[in-house]
C-alpha atoms as a PDB file:
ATOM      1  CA  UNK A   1     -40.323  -9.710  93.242  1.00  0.00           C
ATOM      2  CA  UNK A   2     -39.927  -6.780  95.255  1.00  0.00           C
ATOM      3  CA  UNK A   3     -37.157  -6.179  98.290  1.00  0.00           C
ATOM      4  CA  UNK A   4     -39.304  -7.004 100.852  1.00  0.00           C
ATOM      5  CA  UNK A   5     -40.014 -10.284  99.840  1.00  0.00           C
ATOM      6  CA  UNK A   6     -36.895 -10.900  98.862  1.00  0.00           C
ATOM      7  CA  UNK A   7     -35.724 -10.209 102.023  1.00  0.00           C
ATOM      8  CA  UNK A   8     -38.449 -12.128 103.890  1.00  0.00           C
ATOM      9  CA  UNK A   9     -37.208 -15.121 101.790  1.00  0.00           C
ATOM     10  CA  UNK A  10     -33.224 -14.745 102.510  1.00  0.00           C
ATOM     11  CA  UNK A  11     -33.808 -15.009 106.155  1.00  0.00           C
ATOM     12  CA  UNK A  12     -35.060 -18.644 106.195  1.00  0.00           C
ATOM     13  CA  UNK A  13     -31.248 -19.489 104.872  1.00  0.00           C
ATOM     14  CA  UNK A  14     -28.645 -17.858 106.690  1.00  0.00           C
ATOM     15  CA  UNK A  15     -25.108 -17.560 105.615  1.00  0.00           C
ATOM     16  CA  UNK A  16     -22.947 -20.226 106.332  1.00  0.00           C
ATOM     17  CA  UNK A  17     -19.188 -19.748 104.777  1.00  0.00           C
ATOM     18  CA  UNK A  18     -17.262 -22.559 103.473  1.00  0.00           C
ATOM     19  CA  UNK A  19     -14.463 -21.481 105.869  1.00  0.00           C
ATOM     20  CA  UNK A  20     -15.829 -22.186 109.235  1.00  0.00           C
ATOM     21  CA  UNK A  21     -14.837 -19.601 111.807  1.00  0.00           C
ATOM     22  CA  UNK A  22     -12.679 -22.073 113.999  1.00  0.00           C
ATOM     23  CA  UNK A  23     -10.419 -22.776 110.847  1.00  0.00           C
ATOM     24  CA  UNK A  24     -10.099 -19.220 109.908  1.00  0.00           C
ATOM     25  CA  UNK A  25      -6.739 -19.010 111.676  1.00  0.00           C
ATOM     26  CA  UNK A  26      -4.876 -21.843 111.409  1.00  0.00           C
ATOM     27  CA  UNK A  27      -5.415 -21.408 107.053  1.00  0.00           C
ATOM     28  CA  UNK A  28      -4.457 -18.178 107.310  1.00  0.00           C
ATOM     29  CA  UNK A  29      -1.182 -18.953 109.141  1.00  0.00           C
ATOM     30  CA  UNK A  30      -0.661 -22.145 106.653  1.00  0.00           C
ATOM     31  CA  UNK A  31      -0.951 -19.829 103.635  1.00  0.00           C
ATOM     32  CA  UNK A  32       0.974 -17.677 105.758  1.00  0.00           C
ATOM     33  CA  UNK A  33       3.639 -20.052 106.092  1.00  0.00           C
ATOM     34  CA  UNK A  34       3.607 -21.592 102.252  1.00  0.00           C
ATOM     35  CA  UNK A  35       4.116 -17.489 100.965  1.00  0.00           C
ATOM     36  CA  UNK A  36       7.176 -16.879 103.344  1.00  0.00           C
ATOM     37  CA  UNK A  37       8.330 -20.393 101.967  1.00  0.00           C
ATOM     38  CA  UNK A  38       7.975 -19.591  98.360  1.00  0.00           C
ATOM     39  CA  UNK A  39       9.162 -16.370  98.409  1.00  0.00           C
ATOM     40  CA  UNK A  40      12.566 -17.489 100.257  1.00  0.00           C
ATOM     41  CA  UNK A  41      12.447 -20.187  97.210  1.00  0.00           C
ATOM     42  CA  UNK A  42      11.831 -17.050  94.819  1.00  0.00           C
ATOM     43  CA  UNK A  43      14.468 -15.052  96.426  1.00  0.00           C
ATOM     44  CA  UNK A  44      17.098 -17.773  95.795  1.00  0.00           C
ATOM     45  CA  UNK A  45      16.185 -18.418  92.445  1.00  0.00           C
ATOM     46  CA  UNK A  46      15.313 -15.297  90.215  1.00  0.00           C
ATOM     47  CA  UNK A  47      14.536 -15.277  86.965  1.00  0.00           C
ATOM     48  CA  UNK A  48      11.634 -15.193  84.174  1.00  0.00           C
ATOM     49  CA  UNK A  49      10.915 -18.438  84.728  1.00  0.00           C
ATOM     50  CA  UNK A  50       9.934 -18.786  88.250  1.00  0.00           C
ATOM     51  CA  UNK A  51       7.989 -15.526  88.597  1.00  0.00           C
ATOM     52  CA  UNK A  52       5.007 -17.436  87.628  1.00  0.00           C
ATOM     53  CA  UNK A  53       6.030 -20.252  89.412  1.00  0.00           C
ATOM     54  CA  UNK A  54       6.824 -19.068  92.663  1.00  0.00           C
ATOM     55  CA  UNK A  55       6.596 -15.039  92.916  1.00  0.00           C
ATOM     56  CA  UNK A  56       3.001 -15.400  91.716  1.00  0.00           C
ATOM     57  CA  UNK A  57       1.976 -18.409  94.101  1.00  0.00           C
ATOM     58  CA  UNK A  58       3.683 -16.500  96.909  1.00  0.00           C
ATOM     59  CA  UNK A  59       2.228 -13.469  96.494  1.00  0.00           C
ATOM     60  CA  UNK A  60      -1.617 -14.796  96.661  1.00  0.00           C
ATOM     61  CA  UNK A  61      -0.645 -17.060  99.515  1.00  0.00           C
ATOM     62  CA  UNK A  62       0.422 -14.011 101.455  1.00  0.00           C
ATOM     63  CA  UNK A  63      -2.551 -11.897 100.889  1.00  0.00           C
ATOM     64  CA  UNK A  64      -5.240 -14.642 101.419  1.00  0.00           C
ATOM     65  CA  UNK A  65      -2.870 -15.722 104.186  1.00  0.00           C
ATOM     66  CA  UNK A  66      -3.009 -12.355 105.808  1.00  0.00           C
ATOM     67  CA  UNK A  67      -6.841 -11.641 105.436  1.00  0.00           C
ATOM     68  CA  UNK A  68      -8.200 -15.109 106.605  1.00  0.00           C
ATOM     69  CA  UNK A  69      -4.867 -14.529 110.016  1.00  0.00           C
ATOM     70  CA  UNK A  70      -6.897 -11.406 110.427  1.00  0.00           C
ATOM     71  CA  UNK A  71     -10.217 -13.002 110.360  1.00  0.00           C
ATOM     72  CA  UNK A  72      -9.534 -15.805 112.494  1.00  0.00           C
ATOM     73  CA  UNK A  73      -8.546 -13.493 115.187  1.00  0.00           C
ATOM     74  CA  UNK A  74     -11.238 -11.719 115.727  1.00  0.00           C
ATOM     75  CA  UNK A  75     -10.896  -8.629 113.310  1.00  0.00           C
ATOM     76  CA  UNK A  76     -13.232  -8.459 110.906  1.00  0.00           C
ATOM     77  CA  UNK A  77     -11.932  -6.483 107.390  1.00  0.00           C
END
């Protein structure tokens, strides 16, 4: 199959993403919200233990938080 029908194919489907642009922000502040939450419970209660629990949790909650706030207002990464 070359490129070009490849191509020619691709643009009877176009992208749709499973986050729709309208909910783009108000996920990102959520996560936004549920990192500065677990990392106030994280900060309160060090140890071994809760890294995975709570430092981890908080840490991917803030950068998908951050990237999808982004998004959803209009600047594209």
């Amino acid at each position: 199959m070359s490129l070009q029908e490849v191509w020619e194919a691709a643009s009877g489907s176009p992208f749709t993403p499973v986050i729709s642009k309208d909910n783009q922000l108000l996920l990102g502040l959520t996560l936004l919200l549920i990192g500065l939450s677990l990392s106030a419970l994280f900060g309160l209660n060090r140890s071994l233990v809760s890294l995975p629990l709570l430092g981890i949790p908080a840490s991917l909650a803030f950068g998908f938080g951050a990237v999808y706030t982004i998004c959803g207002v209009g600047v594209y990464v």
